[in-house]
Protein backbone atom coordinates (compact mmCIF):
# COMPACT_ATOMS: atom_id res chain seq x y z
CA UNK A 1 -32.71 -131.06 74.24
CA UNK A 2 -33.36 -129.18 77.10
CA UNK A 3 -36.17 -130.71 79.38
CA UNK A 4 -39.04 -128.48 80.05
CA UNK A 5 -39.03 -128.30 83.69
CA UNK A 6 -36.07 -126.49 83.62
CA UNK A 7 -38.27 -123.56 82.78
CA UNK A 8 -41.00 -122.13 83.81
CA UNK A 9 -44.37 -122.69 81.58
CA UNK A 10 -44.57 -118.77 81.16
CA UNK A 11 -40.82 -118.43 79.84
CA UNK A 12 -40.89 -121.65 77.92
CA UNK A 13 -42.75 -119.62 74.43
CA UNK A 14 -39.81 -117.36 74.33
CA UNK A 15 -37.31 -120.19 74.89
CA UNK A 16 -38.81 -121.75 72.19
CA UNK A 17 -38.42 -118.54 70.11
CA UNK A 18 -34.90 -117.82 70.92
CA UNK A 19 -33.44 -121.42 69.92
CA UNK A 20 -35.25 -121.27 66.43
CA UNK A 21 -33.31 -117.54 66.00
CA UNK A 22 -30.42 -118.89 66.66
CA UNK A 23 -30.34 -122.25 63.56
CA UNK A 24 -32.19 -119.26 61.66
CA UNK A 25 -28.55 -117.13 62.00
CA UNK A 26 -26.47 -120.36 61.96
CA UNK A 27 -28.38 -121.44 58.39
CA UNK A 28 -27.61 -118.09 57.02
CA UNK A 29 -24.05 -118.32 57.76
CA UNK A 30 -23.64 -121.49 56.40
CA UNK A 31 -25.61 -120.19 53.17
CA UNK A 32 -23.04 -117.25 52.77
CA UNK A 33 -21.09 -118.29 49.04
CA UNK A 34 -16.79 -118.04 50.20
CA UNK A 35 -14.92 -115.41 48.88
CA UNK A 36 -15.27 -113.44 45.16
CA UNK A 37 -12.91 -115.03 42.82
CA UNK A 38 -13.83 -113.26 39.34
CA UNK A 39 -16.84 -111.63 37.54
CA UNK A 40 -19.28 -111.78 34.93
CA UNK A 41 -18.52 -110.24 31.57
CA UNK A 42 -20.96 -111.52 30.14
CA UNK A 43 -24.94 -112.56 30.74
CA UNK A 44 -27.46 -113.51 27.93
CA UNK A 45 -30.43 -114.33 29.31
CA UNK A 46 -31.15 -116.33 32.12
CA UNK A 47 -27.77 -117.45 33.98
CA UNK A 48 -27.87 -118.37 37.83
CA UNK A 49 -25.06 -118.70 40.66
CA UNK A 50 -26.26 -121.13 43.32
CA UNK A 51 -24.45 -122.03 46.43
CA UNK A 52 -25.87 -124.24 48.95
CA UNK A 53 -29.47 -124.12 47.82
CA UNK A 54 -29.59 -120.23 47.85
CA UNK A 55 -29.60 -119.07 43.88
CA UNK A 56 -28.98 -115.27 42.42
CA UNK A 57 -29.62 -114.26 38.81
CA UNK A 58 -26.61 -113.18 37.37
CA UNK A 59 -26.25 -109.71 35.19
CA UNK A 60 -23.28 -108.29 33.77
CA UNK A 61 -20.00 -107.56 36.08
CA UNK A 62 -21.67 -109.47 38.76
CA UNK A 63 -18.88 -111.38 41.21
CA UNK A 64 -18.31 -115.08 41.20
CA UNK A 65 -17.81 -117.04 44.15
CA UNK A 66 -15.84 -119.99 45.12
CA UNK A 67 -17.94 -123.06 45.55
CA UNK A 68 -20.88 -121.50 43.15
CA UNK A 69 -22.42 -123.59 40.31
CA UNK A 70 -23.08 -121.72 37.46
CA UNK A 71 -26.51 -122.82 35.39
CA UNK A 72 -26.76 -121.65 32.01
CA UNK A 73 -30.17 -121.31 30.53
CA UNK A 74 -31.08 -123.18 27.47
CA UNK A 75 -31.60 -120.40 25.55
CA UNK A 76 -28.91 -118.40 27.78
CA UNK A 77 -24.94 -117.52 27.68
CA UNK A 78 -22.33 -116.71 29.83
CA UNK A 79 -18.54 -115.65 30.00
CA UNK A 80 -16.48 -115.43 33.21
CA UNK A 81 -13.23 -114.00 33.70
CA UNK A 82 -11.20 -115.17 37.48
CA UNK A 83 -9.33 -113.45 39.25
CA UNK A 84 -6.08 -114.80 37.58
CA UNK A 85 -7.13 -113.99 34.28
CA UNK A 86 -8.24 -117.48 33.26
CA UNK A 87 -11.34 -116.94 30.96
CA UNK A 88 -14.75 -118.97 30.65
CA UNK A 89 -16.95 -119.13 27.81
CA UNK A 90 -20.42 -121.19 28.61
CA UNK A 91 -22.89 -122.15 25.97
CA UNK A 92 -26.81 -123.12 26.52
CA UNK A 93 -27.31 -125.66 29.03
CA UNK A 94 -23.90 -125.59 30.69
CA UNK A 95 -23.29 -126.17 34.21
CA UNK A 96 -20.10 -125.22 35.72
CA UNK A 97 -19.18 -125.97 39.65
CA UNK A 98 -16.37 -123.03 40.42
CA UNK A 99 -14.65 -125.88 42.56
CA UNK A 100 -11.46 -124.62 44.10
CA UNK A 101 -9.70 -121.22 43.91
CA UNK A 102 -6.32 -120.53 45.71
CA UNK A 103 -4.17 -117.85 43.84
CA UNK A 104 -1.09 -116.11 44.70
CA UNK A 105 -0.72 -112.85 42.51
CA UNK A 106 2.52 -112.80 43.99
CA UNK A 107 3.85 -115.89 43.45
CA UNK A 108 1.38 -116.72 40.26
CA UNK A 109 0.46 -120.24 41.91
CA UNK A 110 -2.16 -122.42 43.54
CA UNK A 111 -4.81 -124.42 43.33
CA UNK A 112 -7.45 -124.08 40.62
CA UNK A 113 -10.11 -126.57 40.42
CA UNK A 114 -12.92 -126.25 37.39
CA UNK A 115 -16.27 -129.51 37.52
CA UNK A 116 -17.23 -128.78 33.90
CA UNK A 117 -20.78 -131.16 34.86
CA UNK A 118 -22.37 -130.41 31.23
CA UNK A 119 -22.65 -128.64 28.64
CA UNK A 120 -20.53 -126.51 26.38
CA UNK A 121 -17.30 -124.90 27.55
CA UNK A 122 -14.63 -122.89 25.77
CA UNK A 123 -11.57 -122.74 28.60
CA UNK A 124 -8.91 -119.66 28.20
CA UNK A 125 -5.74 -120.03 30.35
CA UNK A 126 -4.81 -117.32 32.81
CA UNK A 127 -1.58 -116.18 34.62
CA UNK A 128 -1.16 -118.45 36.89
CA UNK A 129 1.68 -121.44 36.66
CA UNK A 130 0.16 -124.21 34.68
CA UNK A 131 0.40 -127.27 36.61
CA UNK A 132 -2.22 -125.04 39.22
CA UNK A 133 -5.26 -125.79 36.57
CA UNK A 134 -7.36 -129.13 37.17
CA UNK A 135 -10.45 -128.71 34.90
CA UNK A 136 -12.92 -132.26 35.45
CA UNK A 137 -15.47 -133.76 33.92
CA UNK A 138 -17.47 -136.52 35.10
CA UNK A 139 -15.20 -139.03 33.74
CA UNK A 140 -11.94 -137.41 33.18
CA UNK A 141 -9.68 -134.94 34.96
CA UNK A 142 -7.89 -132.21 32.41
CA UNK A 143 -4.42 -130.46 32.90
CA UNK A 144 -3.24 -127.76 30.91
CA UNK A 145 0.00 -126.05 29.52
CA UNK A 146 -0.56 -122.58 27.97
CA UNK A 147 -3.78 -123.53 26.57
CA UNK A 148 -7.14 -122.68 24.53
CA UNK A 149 -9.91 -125.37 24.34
CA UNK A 150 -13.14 -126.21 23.99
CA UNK A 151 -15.40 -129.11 25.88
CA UNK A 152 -18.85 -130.78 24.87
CA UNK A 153 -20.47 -132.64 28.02
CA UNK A 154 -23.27 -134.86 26.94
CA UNK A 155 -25.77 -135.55 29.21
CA UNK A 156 -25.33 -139.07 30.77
CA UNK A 157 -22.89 -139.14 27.74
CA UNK A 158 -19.23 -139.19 26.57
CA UNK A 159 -16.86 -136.14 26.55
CA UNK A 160 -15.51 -134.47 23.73
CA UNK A 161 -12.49 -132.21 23.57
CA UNK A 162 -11.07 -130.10 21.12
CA UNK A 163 -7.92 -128.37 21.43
CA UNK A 164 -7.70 -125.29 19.60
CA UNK A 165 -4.32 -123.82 21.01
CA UNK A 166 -1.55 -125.36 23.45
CA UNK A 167 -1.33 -128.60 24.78
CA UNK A 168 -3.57 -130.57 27.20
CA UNK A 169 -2.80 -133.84 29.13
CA UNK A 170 -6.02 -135.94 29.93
CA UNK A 171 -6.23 -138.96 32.40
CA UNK A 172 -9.48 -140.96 33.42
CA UNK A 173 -10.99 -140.86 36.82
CA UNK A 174 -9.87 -143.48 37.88
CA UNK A 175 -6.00 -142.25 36.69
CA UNK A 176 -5.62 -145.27 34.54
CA UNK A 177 -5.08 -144.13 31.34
CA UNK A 178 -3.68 -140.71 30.55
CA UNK A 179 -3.44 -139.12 26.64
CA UNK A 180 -0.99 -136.01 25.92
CA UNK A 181 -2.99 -133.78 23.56
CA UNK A 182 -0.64 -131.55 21.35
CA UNK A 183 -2.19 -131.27 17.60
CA UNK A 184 -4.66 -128.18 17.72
CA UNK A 185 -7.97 -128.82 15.33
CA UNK A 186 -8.25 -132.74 16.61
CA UNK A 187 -10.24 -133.83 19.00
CA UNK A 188 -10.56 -136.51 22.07
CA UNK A 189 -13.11 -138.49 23.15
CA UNK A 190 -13.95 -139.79 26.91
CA UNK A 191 -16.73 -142.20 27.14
CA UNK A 192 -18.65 -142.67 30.39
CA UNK A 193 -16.15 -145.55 31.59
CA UNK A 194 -13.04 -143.43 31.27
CA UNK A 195 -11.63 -144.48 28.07
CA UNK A 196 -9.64 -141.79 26.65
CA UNK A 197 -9.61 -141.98 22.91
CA UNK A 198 -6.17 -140.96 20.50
CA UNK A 199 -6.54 -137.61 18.91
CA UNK A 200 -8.45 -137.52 15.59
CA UNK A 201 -9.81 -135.49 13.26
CA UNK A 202 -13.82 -134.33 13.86
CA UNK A 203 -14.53 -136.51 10.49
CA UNK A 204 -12.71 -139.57 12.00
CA UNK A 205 -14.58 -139.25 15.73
CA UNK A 206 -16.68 -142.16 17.26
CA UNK A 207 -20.52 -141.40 17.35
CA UNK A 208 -20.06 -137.60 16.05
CA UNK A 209 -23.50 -138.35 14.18
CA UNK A 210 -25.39 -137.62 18.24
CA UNK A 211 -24.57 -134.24 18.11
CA UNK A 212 -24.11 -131.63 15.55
CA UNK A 213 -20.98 -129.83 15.44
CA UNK A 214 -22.73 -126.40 15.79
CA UNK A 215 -24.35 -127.42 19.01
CA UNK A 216 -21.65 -129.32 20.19
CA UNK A 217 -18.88 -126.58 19.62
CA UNK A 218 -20.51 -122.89 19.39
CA UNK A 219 -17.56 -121.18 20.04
CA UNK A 220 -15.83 -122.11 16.95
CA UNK A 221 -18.94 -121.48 14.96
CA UNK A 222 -19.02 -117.58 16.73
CA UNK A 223 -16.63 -116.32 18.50
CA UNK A 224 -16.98 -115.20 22.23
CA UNK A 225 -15.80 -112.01 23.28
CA UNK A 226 -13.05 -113.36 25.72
CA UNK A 227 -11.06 -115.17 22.63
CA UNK A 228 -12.55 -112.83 19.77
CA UNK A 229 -9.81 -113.69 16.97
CA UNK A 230 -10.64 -117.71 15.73
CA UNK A 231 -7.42 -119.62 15.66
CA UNK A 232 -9.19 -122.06 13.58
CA UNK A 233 -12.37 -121.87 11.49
CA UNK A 234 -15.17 -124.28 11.38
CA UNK A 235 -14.30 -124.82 7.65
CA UNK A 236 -10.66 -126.05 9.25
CA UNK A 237 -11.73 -128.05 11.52
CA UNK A 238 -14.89 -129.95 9.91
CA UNK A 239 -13.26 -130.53 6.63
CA UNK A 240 -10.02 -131.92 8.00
CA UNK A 241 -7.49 -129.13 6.41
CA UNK A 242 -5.68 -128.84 9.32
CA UNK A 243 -2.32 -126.47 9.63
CA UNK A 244 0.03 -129.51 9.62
CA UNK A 245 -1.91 -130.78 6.61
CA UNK A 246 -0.49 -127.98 4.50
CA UNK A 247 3.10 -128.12 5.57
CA UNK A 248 5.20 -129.59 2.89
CA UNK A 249 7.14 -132.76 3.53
CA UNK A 250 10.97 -132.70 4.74
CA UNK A 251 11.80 -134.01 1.20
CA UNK A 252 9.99 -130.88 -0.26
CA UNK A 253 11.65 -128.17 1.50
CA UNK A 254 13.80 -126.13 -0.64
CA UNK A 255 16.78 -126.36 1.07
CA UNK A 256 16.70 -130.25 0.72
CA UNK A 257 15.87 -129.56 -3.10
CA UNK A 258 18.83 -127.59 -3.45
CA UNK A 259 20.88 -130.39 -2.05
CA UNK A 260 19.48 -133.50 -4.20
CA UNK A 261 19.67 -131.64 -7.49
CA UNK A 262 23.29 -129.42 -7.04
CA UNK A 263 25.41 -131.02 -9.60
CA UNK A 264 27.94 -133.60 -8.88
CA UNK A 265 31.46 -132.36 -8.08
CA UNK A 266 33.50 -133.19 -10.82
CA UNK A 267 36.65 -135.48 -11.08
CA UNK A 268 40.04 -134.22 -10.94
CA UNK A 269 39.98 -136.53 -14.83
CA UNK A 270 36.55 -134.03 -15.85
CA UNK A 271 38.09 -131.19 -14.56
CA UNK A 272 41.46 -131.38 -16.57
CA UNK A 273 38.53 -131.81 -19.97
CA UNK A 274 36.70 -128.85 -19.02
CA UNK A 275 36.12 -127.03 -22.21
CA UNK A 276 38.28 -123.43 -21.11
CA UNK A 277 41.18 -125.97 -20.14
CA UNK A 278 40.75 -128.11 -22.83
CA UNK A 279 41.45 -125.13 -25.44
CA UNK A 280 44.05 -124.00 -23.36
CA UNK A 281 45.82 -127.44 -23.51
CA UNK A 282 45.57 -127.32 -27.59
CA UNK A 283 46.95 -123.49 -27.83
CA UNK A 284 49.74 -124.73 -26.07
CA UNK A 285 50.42 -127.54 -27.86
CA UNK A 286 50.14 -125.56 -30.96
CA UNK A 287 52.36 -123.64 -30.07
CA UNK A 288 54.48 -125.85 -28.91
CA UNK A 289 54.77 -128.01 -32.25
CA UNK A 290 55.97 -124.70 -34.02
CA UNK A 291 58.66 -123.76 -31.73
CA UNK A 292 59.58 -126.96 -32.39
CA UNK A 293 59.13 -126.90 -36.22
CA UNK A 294 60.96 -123.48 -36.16
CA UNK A 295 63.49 -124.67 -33.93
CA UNK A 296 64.29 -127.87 -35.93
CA UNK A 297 64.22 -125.25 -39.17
CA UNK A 298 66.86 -123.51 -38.04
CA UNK A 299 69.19 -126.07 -36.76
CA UNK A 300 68.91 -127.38 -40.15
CA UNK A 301 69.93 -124.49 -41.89
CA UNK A 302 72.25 -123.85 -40.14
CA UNK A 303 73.98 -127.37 -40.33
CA UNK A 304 73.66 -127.30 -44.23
CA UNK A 305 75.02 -123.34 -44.37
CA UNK A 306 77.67 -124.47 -42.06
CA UNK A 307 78.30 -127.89 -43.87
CA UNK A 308 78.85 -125.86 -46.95
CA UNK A 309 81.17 -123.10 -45.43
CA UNK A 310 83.32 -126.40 -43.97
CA UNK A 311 83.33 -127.89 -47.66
CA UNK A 312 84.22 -124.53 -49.05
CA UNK A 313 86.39 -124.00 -46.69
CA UNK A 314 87.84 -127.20 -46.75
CA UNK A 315 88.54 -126.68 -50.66
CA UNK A 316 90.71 -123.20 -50.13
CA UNK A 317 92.61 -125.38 -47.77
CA UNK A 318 93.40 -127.56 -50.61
CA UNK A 319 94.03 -124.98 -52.90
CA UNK A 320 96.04 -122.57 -50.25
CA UNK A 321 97.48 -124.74 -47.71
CA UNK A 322 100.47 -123.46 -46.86
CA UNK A 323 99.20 -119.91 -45.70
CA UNK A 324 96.39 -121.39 -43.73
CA UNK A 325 99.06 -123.87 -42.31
CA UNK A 326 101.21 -121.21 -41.43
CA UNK A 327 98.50 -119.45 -39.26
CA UNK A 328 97.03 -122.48 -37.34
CA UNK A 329 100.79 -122.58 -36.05
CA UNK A 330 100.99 -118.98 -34.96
């Protein structure tokens, strides 16, 4: 404070003057939002940036700012797109602090903070390295993987998240409990202490009869322009018939079926009865019986024709000795 006899009374008005110039600059420097970190793409109705008490309307391809909150009309809608591709869709009512933005095109990491502080939210992942994404809500802290999903901020209320694509890994405030979120269609529920509920299915969820499913998750019911083609449908997701629902069991898959039902390999004892070997067998055998028969035919012909050429034989011998005598000796 600077005393006023330092001064004389006739310079002390412009004194005055000059000092309240100066906090005048000073406050306006202070006001100034940091640096442009992505745009607009979208504005329905009444959407505002504020930073530091000093609040713009937003319109379409407007810049975003690092440490802006984002207020969403209640009959308003927004979508954002940053600077590292990571896209924003925000539904009536939404508020959205742009926390933290420190991106390295070059090196595709940094430090991306998102305060989701209510409202409706559909979150779209961008370029950068994964671990760099830390979206919050008042009672939980959400990191992604290569994701799409969508938030429902009560107000003064629980937290509901649905993951539509990817993978998500959510831990309370206080980091006491964390949940891995990897089954797309299901959803996970914060309440205002920090308890982070399993994944389940929207007709399975805790106190789902507060809010309607419309309300609570537009962006499945239409569309927004920054993630135009629905991975899943609000039929899918309300009625429970899930992707994994429809995929047939191990047992059922047709390779397996091929397996259990291919016939048993047969036994060296079945194989020698199979029916072509088995009529093989008897042609032989057949056959067999009337070489033999044959065989055994002729040997006994030809015993009993040469049994009767011996007795003949035998009975010139008798009768005509002598000669045949005399030529056994020569």
């Amino acid at each position: 404070m600077v005393s006023p006899s330092v001064f004389p009374a006739s310079i002390w008005p412009m004194v005055l003057a000059g000092s309240c110039l100066v906090l005048l600059s000073a406050s306006a420097v202070r006001a100034a939002p940091q640096e442009p970190i992505g745009s607009a793409l979208v504005v329905v109705n009444l959407v505002t940036a504020e930073f530091n008490r000093d609040t713009r309307t937003l319109q379409d391809g407007d810049r975003v700012h690092q440490d802006e909150t984002i207020e969403v009309g209640s009959d308003a809608s927004s979508e954002l797109k940053l600077d590292d591709e990571t896209k924003l869709a925000l539904g009536p009512g939404s508020h959205l602090k742009l926390d933290k933005f420190v991106y390295d095109p070059a090196k595709t990491n940094g430090s991306i903070v998102l305060d989701l502080v209510k409202g409706t939210f559909r979150f779209v992942t961008g370029v950068a390295a994964k671990p760099t994404y830390v979206i919050k809500t008042p009672s939980a802290a959400i990191t992604v993987r290569g994701t799409i999903f969508d938030v429902f901020i009560q107000e003064n209320g629980p937290s509901w998240l649905l993951l539509i694509e990817g993978a998500i890994r959510v831990c309370n405030v206080r980091g006491t409990q964390c949940r891995d979120h990897t089954e797309p269609g299901k959803l996970i529920r914060i309440t205002n202490d920090g308890s982070v509920g399993s994944p389940v299915k929207w007709a399975s969820l805790p106190d789902k009869s507060t809010a309607s499913f419309d309300d609570a998750f537009p962006f499945v019911v239409k569309a927004p322009s920054i993630d135009p083609t629905p991975i899943l449908t609000r039929e899918v997701i309300v009625l429970g018939k899930l992707p994994d629902d429809d995929k047939p069991k191990e047992v059922d898959k047709p390779k397996r079926r091929t397996e259990t039902t291919k016939p048993a390999k047969p036994t060296k004892k079945a194989q020698g009865t199979k029916p072509k070997k088995t009529r093989t067998a008897k042609t032989r055998s057949s056959d067999d019986d009337a070489v033999a028969r044959g065989v055994g035919t002729a040997i006994g012909i030809g015993i009993g024709i040469g049994i009767g050429k011996i007795g003949s034989g035998g009975g010139g011998k008798h009768r005509g000795g002598g000669t045949s005598t005399g030529r056994q000796k020569y």
